[in-house]
N, C-alpha and C. Protein backbone atom coordinates (compact mmCIF):
# COMPACT_ATOMS: atom_id res chain seq x y z
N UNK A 1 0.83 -1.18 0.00
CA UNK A 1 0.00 0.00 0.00
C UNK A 1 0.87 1.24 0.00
N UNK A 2 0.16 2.25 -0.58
CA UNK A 2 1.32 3.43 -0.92
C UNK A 2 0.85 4.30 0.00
N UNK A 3 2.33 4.90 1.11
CA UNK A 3 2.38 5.96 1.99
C UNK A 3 3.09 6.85 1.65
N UNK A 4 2.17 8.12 1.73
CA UNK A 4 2.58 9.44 1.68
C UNK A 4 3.80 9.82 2.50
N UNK A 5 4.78 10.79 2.25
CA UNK A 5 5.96 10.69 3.01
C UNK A 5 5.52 11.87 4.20
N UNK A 6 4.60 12.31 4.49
CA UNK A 6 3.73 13.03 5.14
C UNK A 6 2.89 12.06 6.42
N UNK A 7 2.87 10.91 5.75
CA UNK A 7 2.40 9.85 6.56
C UNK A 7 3.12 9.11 7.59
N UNK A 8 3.62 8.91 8.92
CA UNK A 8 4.12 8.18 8.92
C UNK A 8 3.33 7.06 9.90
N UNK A 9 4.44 5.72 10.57
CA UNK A 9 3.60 4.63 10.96
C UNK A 9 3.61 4.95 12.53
N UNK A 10 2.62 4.89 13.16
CA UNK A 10 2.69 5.24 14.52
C UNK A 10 2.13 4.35 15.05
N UNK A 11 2.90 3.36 16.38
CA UNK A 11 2.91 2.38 16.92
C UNK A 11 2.25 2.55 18.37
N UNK A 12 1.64 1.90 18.85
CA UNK A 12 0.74 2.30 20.48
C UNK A 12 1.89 1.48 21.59
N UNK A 13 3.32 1.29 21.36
CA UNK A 13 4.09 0.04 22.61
C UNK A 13 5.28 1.09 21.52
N UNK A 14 6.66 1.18 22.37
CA UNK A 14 7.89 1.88 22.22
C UNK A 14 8.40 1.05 21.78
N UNK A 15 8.48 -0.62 21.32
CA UNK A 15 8.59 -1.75 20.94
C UNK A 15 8.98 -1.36 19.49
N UNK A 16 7.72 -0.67 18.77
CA UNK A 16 7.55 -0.85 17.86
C UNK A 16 8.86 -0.14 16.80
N UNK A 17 9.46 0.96 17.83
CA UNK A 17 10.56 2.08 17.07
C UNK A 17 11.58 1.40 17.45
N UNK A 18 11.92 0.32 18.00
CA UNK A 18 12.98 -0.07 18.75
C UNK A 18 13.97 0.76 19.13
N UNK A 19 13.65 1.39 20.03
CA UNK A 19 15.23 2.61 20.65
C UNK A 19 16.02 1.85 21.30
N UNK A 20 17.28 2.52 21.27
CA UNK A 20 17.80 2.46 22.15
C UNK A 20 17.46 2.76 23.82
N UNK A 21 18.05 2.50 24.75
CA UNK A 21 17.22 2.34 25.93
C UNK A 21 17.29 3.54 26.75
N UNK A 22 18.78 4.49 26.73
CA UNK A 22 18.53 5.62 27.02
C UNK A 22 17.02 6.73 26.26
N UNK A 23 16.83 6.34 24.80
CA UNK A 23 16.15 7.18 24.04
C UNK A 23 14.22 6.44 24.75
N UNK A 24 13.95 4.88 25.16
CA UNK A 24 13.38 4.67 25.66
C UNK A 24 12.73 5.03 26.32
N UNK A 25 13.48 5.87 27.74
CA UNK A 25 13.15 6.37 29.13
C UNK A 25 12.57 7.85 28.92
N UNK A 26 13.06 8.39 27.65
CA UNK A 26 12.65 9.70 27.13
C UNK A 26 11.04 9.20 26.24
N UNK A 27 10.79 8.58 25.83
CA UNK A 27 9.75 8.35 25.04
C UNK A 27 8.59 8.08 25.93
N UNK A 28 9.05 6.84 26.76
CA UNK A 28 7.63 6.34 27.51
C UNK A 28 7.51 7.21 28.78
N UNK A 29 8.59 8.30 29.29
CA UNK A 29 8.35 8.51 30.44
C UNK A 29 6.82 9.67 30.39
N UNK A 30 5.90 9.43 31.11
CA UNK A 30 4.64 9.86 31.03
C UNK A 30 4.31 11.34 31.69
N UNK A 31 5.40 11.54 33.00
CA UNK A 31 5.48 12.74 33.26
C UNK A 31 5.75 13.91 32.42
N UNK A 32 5.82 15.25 32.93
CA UNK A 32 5.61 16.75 31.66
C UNK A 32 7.34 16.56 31.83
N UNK A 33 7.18 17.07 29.90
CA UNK A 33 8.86 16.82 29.68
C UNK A 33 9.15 18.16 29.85
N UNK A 34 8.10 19.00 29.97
CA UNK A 34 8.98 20.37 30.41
C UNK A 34 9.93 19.94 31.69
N UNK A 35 9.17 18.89 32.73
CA UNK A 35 9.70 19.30 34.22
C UNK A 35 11.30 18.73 33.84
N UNK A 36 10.60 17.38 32.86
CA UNK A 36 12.08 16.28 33.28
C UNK A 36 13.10 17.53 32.11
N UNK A 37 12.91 18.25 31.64
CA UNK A 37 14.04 18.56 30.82
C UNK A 37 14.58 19.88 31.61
N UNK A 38 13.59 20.44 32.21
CA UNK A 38 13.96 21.21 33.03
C UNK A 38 15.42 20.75 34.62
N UNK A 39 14.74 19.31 35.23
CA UNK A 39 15.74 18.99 35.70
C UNK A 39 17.45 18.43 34.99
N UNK A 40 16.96 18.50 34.09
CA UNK A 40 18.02 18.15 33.30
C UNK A 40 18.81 19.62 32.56
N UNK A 41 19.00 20.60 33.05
CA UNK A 41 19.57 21.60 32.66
C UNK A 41 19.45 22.87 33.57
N UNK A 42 20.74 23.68 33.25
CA UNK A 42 20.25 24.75 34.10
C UNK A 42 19.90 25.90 33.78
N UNK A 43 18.90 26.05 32.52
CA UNK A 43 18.19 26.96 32.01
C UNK A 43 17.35 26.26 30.80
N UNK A 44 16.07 26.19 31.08
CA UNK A 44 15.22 25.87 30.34
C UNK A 44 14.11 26.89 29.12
N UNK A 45 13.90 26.77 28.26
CA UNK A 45 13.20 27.98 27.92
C UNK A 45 12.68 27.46 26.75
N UNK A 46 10.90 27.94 26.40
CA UNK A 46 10.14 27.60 25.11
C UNK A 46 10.87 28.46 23.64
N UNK A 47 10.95 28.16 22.75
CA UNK A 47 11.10 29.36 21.70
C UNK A 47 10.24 28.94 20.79
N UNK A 48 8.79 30.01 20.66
CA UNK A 48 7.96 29.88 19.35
C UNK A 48 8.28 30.12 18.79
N UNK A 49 8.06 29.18 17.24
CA UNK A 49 8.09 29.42 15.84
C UNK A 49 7.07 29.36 15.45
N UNK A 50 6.13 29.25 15.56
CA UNK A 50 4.81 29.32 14.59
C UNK A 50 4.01 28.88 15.35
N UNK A 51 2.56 29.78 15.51
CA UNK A 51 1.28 29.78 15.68
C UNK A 51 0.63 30.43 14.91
N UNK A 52 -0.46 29.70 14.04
CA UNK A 52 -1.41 30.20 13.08
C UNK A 52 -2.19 29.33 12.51
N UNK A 53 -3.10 29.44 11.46
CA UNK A 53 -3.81 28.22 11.12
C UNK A 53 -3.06 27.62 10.22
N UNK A 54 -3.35 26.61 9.97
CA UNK A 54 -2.29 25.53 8.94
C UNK A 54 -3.28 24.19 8.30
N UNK A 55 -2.52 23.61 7.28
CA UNK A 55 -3.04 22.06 7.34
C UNK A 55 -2.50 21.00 8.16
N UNK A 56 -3.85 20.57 8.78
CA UNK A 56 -3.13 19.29 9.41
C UNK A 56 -2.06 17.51 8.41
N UNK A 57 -1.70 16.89 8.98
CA UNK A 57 -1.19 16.39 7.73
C UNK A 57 -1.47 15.13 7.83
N UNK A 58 -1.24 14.27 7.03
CA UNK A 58 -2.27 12.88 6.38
C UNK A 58 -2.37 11.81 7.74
N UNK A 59 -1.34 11.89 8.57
CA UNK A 59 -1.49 10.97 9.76
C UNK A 59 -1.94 11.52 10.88
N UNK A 60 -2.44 12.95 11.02
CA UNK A 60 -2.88 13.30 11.89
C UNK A 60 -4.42 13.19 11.95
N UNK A 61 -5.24 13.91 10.77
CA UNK A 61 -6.75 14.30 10.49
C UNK A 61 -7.33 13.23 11.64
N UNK A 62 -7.39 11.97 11.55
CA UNK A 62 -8.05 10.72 12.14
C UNK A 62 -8.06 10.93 13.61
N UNK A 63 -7.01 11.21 13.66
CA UNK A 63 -6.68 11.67 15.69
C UNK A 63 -7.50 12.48 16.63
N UNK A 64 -7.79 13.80 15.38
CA UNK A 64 -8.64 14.84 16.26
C UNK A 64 -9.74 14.70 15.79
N UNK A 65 -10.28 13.56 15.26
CA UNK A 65 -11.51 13.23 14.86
C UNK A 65 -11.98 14.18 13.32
N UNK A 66 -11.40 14.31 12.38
CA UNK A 66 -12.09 14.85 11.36
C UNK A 66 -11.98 13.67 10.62
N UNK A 67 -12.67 14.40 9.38
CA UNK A 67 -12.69 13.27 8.48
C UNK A 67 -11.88 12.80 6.97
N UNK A 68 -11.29 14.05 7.07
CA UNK A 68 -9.66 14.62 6.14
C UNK A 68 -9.30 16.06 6.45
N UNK A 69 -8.22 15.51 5.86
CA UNK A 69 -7.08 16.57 5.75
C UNK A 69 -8.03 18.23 6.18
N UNK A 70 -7.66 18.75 7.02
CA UNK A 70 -8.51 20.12 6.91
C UNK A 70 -7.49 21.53 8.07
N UNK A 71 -7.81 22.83 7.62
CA UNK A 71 -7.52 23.96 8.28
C UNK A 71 -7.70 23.62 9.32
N UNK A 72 -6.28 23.64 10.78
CA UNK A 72 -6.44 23.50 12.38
C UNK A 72 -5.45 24.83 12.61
N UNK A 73 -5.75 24.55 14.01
CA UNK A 73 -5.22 25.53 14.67
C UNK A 73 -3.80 25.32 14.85
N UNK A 74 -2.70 25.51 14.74
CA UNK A 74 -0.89 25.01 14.98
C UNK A 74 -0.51 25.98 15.64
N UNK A 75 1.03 25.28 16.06
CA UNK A 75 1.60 25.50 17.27
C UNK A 75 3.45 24.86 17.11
N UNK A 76 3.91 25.59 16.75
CA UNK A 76 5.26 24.74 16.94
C UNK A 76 6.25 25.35 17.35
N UNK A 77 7.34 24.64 18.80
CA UNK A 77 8.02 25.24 19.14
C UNK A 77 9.26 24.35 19.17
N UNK A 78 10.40 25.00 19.80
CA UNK A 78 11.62 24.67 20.17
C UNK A 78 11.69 24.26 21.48
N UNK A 79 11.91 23.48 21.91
CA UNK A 79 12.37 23.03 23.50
C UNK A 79 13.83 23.27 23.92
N UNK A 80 14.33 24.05 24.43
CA UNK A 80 15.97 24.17 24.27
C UNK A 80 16.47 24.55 26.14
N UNK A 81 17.54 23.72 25.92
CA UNK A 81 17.90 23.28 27.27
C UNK A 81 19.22 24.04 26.91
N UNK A 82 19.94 25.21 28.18
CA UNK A 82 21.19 25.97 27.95
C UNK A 82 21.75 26.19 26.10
N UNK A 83 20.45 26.83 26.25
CA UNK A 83 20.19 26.90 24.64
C UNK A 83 20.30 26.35 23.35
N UNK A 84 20.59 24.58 24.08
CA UNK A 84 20.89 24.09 22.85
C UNK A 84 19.57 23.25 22.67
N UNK A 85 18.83 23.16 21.25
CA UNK A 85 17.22 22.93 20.70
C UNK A 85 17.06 21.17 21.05
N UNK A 86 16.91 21.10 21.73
CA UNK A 86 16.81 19.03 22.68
C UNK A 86 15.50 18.69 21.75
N UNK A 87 14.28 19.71 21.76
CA UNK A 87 12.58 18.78 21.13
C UNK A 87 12.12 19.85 20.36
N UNK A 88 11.91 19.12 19.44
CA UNK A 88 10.88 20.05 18.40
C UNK A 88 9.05 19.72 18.44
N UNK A 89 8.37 20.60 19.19
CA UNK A 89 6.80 20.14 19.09
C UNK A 89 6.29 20.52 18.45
N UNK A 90 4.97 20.07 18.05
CA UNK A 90 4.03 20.23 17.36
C UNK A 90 2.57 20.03 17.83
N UNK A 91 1.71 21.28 17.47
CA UNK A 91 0.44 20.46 18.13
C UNK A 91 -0.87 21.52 17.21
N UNK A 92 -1.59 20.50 17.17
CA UNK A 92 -2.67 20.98 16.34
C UNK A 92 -4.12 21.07 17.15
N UNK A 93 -5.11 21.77 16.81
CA UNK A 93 -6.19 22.07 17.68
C UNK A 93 -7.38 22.12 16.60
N UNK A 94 -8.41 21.33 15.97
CA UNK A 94 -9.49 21.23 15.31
C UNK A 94 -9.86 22.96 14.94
N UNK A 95 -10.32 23.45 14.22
CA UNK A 95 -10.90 24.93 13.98
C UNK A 95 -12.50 25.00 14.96
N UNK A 96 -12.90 23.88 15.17
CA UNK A 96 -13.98 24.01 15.68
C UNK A 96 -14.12 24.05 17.30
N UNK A 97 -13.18 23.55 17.61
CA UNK A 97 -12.76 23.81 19.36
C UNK A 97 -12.73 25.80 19.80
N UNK A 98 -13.62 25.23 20.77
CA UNK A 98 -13.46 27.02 21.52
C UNK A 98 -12.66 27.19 22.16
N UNK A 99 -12.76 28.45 22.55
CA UNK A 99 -11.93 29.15 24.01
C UNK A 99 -12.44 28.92 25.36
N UNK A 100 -13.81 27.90 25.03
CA UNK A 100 -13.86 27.31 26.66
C UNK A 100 -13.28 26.06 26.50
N UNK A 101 -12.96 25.18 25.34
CA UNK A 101 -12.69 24.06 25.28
C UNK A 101 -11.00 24.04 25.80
N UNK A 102 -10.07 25.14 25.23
CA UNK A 102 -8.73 25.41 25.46
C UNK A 102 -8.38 26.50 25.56
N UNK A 103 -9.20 27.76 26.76
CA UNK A 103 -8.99 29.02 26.89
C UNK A 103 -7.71 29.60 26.79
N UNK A 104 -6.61 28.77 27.17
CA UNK A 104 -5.10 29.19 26.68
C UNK A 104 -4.77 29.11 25.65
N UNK A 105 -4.76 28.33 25.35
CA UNK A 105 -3.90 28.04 23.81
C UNK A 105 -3.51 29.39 22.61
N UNK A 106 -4.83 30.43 22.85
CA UNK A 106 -4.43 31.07 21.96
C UNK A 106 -3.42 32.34 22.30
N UNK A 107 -2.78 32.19 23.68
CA UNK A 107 -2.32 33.25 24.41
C UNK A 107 -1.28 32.60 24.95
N UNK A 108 -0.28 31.45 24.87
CA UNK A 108 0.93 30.96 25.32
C UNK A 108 1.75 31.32 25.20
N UNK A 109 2.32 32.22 23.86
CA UNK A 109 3.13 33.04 23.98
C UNK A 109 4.29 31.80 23.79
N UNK A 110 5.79 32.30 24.69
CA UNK A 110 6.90 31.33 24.95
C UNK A 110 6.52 30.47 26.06
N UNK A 111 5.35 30.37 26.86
CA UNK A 111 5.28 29.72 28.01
C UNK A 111 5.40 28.24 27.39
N UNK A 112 5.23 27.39 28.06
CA UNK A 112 5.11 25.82 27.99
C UNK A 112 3.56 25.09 28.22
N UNK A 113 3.44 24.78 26.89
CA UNK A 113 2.11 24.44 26.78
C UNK A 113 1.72 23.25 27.41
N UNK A 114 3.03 21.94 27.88
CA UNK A 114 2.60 21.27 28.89
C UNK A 114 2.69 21.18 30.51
N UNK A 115 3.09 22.93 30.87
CA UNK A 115 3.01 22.91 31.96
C UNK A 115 1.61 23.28 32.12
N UNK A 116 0.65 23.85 31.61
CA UNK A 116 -0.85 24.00 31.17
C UNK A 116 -1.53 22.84 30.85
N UNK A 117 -1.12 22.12 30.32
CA UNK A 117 -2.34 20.65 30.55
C UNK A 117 -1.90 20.15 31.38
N UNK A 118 -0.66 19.45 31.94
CA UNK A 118 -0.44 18.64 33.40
C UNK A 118 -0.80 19.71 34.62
N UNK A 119 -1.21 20.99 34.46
CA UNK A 119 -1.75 21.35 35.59
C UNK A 119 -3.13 21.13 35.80
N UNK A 120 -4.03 21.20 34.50
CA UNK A 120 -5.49 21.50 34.52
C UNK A 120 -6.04 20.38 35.01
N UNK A 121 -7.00 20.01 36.28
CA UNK A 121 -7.31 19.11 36.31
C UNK A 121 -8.94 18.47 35.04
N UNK A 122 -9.23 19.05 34.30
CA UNK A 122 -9.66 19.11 33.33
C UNK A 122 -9.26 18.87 32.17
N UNK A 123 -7.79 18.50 32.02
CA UNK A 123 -7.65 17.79 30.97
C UNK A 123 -7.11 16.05 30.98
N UNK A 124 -8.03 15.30 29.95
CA UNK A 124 -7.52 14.13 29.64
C UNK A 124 -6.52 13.65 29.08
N UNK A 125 -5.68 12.72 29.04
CA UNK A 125 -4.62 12.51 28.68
C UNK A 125 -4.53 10.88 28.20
N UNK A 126 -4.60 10.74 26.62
CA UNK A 126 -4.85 10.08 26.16
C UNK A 126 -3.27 8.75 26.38
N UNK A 127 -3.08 7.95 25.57
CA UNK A 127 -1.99 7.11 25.39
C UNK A 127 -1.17 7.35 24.15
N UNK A 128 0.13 7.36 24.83
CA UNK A 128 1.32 7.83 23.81
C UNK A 128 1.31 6.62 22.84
N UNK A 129 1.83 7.26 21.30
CA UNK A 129 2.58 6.83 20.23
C UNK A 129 3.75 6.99 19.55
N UNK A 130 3.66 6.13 19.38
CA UNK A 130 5.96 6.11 18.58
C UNK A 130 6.06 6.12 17.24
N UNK A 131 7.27 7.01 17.10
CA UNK A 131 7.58 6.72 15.52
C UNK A 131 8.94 6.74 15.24
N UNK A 132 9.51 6.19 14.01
CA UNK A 132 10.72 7.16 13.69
C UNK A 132 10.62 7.59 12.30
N UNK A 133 10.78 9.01 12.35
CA UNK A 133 10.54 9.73 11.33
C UNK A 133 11.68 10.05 10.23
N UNK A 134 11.45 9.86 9.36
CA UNK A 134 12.42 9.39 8.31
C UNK A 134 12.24 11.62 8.11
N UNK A 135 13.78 11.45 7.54
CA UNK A 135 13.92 12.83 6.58
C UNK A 135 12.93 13.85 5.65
N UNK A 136 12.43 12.66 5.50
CA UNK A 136 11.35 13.74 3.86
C UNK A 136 10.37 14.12 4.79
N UNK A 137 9.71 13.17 5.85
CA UNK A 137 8.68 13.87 6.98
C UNK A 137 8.43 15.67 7.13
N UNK A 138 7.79 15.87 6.97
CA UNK A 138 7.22 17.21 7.15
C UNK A 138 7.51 18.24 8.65
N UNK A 139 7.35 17.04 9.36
CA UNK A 139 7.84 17.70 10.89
C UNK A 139 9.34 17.77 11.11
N UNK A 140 9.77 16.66 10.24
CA UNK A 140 11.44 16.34 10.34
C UNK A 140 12.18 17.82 9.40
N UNK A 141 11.46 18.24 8.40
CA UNK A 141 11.79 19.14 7.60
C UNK A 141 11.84 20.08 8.14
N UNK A 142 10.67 20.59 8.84
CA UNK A 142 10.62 21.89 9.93
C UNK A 142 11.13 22.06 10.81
N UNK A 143 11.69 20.81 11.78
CA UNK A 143 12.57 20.81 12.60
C UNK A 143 14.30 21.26 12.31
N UNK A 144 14.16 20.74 11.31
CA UNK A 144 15.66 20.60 10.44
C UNK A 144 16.00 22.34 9.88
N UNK A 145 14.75 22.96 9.67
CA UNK A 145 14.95 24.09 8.98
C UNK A 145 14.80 25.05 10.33
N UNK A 146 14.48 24.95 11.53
CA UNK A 146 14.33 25.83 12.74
C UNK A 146 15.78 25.49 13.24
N UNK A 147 16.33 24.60 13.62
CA UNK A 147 18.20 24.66 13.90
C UNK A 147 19.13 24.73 13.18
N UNK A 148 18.55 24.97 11.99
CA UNK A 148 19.44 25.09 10.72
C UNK A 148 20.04 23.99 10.34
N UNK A 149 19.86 22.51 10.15
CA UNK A 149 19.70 21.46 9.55
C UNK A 149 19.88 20.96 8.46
N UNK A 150 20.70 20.60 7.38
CA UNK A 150 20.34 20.71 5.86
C UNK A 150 18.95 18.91 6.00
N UNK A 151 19.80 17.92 6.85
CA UNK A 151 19.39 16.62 6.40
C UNK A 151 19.99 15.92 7.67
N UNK A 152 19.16 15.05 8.20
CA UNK A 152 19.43 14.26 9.28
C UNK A 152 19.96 13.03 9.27
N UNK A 153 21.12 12.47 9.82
CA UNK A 153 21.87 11.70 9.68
C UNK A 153 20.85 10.22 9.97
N UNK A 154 20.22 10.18 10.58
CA UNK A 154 19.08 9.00 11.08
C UNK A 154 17.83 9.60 11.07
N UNK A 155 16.89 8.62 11.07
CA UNK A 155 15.19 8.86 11.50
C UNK A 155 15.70 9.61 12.74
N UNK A 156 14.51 10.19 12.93
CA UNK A 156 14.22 10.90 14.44
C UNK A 156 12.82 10.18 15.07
N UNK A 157 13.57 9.82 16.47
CA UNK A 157 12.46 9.13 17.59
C UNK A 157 11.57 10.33 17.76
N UNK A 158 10.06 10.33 17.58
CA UNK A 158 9.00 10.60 18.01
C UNK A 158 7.77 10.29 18.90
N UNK A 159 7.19 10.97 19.64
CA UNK A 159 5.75 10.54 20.39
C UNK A 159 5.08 11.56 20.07
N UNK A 160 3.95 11.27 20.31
CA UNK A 160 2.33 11.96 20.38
C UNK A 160 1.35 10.94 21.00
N UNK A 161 0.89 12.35 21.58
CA UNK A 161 -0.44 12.10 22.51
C UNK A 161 -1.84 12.88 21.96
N UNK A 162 -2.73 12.51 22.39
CA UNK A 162 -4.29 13.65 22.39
C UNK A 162 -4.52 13.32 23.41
N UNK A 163 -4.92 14.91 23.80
CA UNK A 163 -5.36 15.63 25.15
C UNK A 163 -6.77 16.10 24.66
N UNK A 164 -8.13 15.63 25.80
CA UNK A 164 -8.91 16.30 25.36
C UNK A 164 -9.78 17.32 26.88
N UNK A 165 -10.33 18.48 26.64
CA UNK A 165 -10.98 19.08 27.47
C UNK A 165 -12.07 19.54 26.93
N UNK A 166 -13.07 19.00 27.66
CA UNK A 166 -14.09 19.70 27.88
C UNK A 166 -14.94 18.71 26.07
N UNK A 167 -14.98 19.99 25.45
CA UNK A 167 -15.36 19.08 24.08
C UNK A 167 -14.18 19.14 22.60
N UNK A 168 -13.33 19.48 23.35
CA UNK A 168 -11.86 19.89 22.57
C UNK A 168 -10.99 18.67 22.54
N UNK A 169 -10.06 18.12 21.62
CA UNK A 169 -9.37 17.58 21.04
C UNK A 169 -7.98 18.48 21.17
N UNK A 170 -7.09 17.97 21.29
CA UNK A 170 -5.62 18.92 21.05
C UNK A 170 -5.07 17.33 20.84
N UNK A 171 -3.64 17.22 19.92
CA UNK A 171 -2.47 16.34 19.73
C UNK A 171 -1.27 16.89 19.86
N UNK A 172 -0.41 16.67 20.27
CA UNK A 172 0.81 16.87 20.79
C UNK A 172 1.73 16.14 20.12
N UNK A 173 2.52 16.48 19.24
CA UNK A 173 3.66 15.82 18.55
C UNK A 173 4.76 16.15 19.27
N UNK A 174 5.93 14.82 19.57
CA UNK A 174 7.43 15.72 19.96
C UNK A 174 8.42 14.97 19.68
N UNK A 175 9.26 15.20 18.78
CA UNK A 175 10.46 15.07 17.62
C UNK A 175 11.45 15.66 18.95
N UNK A 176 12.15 14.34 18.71
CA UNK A 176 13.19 14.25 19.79
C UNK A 176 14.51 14.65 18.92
N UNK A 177 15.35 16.01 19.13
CA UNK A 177 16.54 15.86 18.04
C UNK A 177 17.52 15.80 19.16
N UNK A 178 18.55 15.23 18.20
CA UNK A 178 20.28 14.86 18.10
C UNK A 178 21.10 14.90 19.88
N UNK A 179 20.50 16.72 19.67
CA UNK A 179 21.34 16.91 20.91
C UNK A 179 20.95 16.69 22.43
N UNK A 180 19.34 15.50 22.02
CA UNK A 180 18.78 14.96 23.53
C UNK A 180 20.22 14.03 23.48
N UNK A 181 20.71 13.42 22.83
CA UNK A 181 21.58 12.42 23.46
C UNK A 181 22.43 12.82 24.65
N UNK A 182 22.88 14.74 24.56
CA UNK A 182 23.84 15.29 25.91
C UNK A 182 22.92 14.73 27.06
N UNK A 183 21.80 14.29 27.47
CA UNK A 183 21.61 13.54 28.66
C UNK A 183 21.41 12.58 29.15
N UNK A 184 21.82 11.61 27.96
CA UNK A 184 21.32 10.52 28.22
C UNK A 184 22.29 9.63 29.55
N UNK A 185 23.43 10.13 29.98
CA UNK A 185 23.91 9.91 30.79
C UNK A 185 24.33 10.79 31.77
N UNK A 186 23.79 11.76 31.90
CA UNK A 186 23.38 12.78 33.14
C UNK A 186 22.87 12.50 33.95
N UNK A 187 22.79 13.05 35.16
CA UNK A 187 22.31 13.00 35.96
C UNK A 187 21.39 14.03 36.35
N UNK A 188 20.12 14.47 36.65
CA UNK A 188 19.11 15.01 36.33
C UNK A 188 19.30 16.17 37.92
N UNK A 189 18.97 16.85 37.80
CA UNK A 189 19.16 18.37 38.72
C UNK A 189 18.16 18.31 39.86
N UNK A 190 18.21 18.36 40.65
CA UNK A 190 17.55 18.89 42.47
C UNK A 190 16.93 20.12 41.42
N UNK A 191 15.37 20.04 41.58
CA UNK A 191 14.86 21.84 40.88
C UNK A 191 14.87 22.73 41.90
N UNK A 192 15.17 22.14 43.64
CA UNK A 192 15.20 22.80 44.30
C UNK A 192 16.52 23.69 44.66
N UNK A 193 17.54 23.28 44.12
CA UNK A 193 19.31 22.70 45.09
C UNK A 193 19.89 23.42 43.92
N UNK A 194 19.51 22.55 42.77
CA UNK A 194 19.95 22.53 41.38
C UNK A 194 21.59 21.89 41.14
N UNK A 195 21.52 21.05 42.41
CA UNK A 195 22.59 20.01 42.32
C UNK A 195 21.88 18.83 41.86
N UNK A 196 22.87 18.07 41.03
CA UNK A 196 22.65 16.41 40.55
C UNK A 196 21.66 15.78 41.61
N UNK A 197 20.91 14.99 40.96
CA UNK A 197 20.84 13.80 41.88
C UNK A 197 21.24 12.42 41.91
N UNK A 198 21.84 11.64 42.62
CA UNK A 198 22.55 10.69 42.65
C UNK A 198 21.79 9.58 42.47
């Protein structure tokens, strides 16, 4: 069967991308990766690149419940730890969702959009999916062109989730790049101390 390079295969078990096991603990861990990336550095910070309406793309439509390809709401930022770019997200929001369904969203600014759903006790939190996203990928392209990128030496490990509130749908894409590997053998920061923890 013929897949769009827009398409890719997204697996419901971390099995399915086979990572490596450091890249593992980053994929399935279920807690907000703001916090864990936050302990993992000693300056954390969002950088938006784009919020506006957009097309959603061929593997997403099904997720937030439409019925093709159609105009959503987008969102994509930089995750960057002592300023170097660790996650590239993505997240899309149906055109038909309100401002009671996701009264923030349209006002986040640089904040961190999952320190806003792991706070709300109003939002659901669906079950993560895996991928690895090959080069021609659309998210891989945009990622590649926000750190200045020509072409990525490997797929890039991915997850996504859908979050829903109220009668709203949101998906959460997050493209794990290169330079998550600086922690894979770190030791993660006291947020209080901001010494290691052992």
């Amino acid at each position: 069967m013929f897949r769009s390079v827009d398409h890719a295969r997204w697996f419901p078990h971390a099995n399915g991308v086979n990572p490596p096991r450091e890249m593992r603990r980053w994929l399935t861990d279920r807690t907000s990766l703001t916090v864990k990336l936050t302990a993992h550095s000693s300056h954390f910070r969002v950088q938006r690149l784009h919020q506006n309406r957009g097309l959603c793309l061929a593997d997403e439509y099904a997720e937030i419940g439409l019925p093709c390809r159609a105009i959503v709401r987008e969102r994509e930022v930089l995750l960057r730890c002592d300023e170097q770019p660790v996650v590239f997200a993505h997240t899309i929001v149906p055109m038909t969702a309100t401002a009671s369904d996701w009264p923030f969203f349209g006002t986040l600014g640089d904040r961190s959009l999952g320190t806003t759903l792991f706070g709300d006790p109003l939002v659901w939190r669906g079950q993560l999916q895996f991928a690895r996203l090959k080069g021609q990928h659309p998210l891989v392209r945009r990622a590649n062109a926000a750190i200045g990128v020509q072409s990525p030496a490997s797929p890039l490990y991915a997850r996504r989730c859908l979050f829903r509130r109220k009668n709203g749908a949101l998906l959460v894409t997050e493209i794990f790049l290169p330079a998550i590997a600086m922690f894979h053998r770190q030791a993660p920061r006291n947020l209080l101390t901001g010494q290691p923890v052992a």
